[in-house]
PDB file of N, CA and C in Angstrom:
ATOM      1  N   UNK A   1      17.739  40.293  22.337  1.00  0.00           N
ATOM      2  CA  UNK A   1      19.086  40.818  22.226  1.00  0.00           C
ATOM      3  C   UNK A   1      20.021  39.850  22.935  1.00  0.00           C
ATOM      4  N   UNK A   2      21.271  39.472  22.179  1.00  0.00           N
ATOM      5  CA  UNK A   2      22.422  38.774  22.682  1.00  0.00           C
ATOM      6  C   UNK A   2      23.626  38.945  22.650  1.00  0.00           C
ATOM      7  N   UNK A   3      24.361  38.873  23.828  1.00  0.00           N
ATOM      8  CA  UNK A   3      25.380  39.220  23.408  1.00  0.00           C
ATOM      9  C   UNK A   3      26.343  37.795  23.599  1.00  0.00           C
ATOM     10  N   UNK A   4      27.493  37.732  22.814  1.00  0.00           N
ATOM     11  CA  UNK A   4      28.033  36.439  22.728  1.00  0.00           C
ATOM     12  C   UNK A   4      29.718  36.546  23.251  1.00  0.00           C
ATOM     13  N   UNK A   5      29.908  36.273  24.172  1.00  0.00           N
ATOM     14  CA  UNK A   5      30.931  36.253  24.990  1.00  0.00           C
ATOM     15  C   UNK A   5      32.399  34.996  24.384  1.00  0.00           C
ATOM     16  N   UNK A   6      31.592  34.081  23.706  1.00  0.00           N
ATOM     17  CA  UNK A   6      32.965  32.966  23.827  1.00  0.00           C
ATOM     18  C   UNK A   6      34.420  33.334  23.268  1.00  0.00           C
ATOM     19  N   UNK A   7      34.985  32.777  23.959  1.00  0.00           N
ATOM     20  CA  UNK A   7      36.269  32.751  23.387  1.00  0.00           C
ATOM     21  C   UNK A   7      37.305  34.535  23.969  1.00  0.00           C
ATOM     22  N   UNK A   8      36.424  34.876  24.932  1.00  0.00           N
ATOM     23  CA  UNK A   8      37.124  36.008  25.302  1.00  0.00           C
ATOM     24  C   UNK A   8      37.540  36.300  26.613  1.00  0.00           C
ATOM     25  N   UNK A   9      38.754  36.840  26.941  1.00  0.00           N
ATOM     26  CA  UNK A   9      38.972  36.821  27.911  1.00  0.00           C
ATOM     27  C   UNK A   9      38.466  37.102  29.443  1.00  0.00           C
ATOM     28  N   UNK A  10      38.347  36.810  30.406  1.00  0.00           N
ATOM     29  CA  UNK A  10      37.340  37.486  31.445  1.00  0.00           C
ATOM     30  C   UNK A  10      37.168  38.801  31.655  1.00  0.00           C
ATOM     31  N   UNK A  11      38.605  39.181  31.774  1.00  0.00           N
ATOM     32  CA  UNK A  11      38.183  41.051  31.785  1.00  0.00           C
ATOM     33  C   UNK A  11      37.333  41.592  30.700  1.00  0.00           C
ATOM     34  N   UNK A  12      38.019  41.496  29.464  1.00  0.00           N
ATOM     35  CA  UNK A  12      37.224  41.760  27.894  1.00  0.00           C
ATOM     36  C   UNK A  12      35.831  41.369  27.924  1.00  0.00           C
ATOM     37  N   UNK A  13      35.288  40.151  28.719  1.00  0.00           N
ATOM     38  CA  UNK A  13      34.179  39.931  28.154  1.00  0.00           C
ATOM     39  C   UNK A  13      33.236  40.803  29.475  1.00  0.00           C
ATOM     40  N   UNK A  14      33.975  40.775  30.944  1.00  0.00           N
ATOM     41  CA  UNK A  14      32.773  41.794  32.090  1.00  0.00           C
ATOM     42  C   UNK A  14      33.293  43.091  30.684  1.00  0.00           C
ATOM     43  N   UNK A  15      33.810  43.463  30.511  1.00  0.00           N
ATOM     44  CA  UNK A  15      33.314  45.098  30.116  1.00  0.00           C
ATOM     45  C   UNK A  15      32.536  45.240  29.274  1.00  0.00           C
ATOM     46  N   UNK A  16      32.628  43.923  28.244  1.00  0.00           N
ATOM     47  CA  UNK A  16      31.630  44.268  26.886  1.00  0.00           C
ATOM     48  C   UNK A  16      30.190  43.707  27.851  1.00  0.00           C
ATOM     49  N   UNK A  17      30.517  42.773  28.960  1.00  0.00           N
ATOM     50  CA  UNK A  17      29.087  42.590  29.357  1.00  0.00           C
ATOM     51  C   UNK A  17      28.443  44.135  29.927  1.00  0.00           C
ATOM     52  N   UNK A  18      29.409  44.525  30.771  1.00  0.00           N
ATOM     53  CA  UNK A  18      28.576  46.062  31.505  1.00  0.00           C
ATOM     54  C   UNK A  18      27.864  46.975  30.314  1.00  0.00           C
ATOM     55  N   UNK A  19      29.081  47.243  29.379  1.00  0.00           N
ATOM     56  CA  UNK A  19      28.204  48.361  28.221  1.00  0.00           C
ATOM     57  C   UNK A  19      26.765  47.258  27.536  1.00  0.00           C
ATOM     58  N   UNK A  20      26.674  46.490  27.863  1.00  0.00           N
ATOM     59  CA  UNK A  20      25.484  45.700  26.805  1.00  0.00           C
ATOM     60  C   UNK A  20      24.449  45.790  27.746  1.00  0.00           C
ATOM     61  N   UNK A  21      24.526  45.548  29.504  1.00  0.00           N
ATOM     62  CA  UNK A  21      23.268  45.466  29.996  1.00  0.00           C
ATOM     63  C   UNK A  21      22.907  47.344  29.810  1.00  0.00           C
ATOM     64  N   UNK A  22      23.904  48.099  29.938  1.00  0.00           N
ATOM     65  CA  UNK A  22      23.424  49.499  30.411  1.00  0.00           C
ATOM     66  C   UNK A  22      22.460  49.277  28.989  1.00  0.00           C
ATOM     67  N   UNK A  23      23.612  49.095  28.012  1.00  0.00           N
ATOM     68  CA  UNK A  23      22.633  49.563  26.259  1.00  0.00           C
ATOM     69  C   UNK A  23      20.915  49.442  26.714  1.00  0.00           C
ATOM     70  N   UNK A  24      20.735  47.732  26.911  1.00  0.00           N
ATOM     71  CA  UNK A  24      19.846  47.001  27.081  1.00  0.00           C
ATOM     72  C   UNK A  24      18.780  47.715  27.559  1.00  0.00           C
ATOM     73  N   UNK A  25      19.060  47.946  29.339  1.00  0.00           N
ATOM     74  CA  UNK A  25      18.301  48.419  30.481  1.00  0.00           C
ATOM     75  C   UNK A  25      17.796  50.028  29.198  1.00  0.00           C
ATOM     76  N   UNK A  26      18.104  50.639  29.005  1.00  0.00           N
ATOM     77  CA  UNK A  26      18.165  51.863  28.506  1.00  0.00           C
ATOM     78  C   UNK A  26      17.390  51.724  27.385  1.00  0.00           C
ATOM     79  N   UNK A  27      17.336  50.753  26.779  1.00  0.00           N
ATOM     80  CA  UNK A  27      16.313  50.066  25.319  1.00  0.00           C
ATOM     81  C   UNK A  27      15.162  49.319  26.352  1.00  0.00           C
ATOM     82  N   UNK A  28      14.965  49.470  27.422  1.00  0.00           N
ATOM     83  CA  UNK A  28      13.753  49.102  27.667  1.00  0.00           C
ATOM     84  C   UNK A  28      13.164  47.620  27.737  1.00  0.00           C
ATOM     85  N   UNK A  29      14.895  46.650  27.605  1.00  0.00           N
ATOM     86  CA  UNK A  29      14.501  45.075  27.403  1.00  0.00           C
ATOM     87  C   UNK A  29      14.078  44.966  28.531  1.00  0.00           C
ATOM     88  N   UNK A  30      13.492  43.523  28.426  1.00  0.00           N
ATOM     89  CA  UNK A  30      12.819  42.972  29.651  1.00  0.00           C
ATOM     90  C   UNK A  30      13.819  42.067  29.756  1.00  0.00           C
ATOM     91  N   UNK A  31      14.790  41.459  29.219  1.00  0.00           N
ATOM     92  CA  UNK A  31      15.891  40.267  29.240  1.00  0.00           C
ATOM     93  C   UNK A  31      16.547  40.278  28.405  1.00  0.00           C
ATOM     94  N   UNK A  32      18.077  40.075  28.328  1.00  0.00           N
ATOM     95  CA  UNK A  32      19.061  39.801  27.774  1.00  0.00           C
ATOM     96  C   UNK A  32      19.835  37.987  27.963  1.00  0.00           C
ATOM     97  N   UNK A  33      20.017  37.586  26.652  1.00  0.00           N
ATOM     98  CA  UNK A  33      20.981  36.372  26.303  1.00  0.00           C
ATOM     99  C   UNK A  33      22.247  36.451  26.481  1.00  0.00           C
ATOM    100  N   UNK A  34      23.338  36.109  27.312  1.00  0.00           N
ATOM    101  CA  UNK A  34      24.493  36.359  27.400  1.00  0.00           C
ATOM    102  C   UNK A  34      24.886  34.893  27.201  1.00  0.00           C
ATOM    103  N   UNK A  35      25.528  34.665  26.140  1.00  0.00           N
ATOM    104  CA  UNK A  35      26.058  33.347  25.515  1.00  0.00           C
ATOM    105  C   UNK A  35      28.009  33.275  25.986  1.00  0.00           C
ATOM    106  N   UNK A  36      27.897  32.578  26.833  1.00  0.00           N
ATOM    107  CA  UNK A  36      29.204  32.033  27.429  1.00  0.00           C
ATOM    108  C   UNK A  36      30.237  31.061  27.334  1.00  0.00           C
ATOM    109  N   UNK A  37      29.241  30.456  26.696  1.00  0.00           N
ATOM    110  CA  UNK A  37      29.469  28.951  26.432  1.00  0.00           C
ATOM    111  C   UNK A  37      30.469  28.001  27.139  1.00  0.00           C
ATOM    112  N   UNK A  38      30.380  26.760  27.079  1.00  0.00           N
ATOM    113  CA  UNK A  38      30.149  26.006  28.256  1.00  0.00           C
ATOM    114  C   UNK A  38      32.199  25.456  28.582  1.00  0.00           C
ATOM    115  N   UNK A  39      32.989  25.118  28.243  1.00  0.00           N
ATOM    116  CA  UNK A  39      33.905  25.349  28.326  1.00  0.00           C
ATOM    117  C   UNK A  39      34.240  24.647  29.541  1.00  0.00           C
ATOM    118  N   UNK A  40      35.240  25.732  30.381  1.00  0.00           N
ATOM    119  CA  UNK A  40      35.939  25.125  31.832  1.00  0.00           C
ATOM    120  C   UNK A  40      34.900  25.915  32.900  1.00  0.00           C
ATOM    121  N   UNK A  41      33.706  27.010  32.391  1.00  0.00           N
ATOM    122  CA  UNK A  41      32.800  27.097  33.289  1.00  0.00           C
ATOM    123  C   UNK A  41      33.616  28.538  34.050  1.00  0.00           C
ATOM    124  N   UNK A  42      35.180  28.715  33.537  1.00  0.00           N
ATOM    125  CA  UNK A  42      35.442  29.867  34.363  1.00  0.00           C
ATOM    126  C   UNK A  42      34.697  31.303  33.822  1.00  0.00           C
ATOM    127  N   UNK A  43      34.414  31.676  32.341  1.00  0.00           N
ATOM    128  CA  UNK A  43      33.665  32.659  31.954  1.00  0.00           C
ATOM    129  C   UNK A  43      32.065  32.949  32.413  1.00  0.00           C
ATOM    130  N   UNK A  44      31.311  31.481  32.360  1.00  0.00           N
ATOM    131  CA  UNK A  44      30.301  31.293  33.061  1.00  0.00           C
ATOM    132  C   UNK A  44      30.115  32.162  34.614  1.00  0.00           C
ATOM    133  N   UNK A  45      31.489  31.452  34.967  1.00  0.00           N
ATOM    134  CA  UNK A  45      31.121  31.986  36.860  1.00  0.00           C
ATOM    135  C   UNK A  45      31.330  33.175  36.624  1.00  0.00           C
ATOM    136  N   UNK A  46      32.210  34.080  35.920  1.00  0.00           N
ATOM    137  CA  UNK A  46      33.050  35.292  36.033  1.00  0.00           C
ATOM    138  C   UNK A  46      31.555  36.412  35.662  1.00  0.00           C
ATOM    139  N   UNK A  47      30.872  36.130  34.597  1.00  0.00           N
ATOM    140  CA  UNK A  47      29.541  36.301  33.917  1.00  0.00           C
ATOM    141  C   UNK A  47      28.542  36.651  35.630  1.00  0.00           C
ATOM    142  N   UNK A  48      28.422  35.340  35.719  1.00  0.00           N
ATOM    143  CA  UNK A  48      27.022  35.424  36.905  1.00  0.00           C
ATOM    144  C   UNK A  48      27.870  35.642  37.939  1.00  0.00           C
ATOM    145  N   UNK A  49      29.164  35.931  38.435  1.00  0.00           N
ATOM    146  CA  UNK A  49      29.397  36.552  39.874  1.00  0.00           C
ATOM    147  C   UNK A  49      29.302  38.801  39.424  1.00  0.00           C
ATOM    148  N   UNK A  50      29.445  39.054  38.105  1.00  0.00           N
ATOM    149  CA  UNK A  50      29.367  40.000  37.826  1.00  0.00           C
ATOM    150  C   UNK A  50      27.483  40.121  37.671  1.00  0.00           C
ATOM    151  N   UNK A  51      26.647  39.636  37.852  1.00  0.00           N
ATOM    152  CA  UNK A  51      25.201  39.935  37.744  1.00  0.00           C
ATOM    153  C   UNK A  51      24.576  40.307  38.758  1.00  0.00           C
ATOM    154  N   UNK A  52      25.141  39.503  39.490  1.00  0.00           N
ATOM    155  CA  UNK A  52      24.780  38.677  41.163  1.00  0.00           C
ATOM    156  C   UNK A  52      24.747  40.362  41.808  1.00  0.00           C
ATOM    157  N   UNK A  53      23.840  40.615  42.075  1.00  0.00           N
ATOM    158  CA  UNK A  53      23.706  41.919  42.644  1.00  0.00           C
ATOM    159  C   UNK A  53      23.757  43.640  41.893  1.00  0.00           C
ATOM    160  N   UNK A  54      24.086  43.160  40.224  1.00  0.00           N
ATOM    161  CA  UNK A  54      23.905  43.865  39.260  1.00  0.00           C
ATOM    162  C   UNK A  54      22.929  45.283  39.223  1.00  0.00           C
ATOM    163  N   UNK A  55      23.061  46.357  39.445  1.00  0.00           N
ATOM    164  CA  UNK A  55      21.433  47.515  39.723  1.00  0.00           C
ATOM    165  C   UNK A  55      20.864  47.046  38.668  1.00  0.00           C
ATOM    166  N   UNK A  56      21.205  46.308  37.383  1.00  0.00           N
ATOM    167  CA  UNK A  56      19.837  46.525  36.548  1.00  0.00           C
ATOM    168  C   UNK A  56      19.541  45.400  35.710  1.00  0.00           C
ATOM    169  N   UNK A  57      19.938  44.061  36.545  1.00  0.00           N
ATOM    170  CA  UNK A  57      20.008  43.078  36.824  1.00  0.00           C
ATOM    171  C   UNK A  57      18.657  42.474  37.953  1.00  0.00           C
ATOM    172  N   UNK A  58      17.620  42.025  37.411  1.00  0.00           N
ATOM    173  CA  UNK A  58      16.647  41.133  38.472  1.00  0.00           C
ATOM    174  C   UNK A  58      17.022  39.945  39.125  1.00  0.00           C
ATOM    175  N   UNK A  59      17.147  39.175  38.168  1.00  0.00           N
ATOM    176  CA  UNK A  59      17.652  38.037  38.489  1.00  0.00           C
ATOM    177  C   UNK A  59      18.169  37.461  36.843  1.00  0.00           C
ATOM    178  N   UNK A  60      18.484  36.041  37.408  1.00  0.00           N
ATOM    179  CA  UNK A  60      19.497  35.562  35.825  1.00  0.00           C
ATOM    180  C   UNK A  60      18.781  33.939  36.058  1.00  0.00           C
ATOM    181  N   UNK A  61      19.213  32.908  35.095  1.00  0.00           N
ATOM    182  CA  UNK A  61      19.605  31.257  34.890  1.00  0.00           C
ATOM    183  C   UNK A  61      19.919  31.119  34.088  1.00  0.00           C
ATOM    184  N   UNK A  62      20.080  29.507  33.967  1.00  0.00           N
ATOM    185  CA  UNK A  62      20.844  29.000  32.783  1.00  0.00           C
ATOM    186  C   UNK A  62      19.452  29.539  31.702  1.00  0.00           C
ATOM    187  N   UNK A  63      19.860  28.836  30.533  1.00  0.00           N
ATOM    188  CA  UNK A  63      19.066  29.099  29.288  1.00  0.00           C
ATOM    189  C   UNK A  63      18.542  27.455  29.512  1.00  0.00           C
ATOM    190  N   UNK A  64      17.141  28.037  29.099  1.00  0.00           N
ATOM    191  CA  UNK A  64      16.629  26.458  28.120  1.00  0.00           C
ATOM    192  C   UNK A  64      17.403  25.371  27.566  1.00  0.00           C
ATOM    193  N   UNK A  65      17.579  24.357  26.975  1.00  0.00           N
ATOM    194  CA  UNK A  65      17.762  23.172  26.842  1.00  0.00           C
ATOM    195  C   UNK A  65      17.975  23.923  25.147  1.00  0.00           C
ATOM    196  N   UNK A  66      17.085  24.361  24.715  1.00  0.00           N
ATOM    197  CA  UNK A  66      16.866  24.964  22.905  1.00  0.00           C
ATOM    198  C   UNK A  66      17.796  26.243  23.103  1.00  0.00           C
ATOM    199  N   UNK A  67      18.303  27.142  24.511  1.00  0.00           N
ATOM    200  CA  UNK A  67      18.942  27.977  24.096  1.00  0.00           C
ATOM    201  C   UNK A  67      20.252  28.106  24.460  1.00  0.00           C
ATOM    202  N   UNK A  68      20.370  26.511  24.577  1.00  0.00           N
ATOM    203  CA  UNK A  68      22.343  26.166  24.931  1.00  0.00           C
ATOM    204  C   UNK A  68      22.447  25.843  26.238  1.00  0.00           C
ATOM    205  N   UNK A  69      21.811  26.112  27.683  1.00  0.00           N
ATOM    206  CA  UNK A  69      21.598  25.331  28.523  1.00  0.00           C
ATOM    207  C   UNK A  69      22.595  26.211  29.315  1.00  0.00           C
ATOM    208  N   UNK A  70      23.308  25.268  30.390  1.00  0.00           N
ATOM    209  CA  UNK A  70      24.688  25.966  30.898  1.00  0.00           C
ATOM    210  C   UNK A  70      25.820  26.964  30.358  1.00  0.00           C
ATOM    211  N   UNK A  71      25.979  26.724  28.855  1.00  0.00           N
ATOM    212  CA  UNK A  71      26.944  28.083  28.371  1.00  0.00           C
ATOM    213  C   UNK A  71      26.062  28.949  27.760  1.00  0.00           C
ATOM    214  N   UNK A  72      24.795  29.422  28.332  1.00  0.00           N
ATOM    215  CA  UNK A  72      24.155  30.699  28.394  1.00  0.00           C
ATOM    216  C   UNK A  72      23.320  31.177  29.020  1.00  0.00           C
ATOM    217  N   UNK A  73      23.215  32.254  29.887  1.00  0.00           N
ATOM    218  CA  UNK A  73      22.844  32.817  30.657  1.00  0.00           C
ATOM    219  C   UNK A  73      21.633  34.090  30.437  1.00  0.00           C
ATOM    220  N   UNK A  74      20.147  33.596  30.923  1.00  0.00           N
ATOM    221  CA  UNK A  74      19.681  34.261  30.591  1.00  0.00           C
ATOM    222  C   UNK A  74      19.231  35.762  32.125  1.00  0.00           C
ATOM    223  N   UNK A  75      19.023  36.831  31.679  1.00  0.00           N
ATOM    224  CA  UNK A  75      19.021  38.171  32.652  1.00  0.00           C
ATOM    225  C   UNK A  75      18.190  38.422  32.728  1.00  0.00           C
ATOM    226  N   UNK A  76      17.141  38.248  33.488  1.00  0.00           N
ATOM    227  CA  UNK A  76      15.691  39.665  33.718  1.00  0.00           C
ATOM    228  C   UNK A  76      16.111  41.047  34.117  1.00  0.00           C
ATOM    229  N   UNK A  77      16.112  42.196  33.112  1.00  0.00           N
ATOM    230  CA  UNK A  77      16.214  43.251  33.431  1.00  0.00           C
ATOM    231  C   UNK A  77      15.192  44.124  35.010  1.00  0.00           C
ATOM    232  N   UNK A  78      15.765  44.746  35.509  1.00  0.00           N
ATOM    233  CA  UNK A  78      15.062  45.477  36.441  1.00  0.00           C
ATOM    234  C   UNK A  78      14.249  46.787  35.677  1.00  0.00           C
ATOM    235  N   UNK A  79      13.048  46.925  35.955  1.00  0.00           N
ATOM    236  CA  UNK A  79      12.254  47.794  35.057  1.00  0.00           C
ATOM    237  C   UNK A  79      11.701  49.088  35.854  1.00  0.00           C
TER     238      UNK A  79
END
């Protein structure tokens, strides 16, 4: 599951991020794709300072090299 953030504003994109991890956590993922893309890096930070201590949020990193690298962020759900 991914959700794709670019091109949206910071507020717009934390809210569509909050309703997507609850969806997520609640579907039982083990990880979510949050595609940010790479830009001026301010959606990026805005993204992982909203994770960073997240309840249902484990931990996060960049994506693979094959899954866009720095403008996407991958989530280990808390289980």
């Amino acid at each position: 599951m991914e959700l794709d953030l670019r091109g949206q504003r910071a507020e717009d994109a934390l809210e569509a991020l909050d309703r997507y991890l609850d969806a997520a956590y609640l579907a039982g993922l083990p990880f979510v794709r949050i595609i940010h893309g790479k830009g001026t890096g301010k959606l990026r930070q805005a993204v992982r300072e909203a994770l960073t201590g997240h309840p249902q949020v484990k931990s996060f990193e960049s994506g693979g090299d094959k899954e866009g690298g720095e403008g996407v962020t991958v989530a280990k759900l808390a289980g």
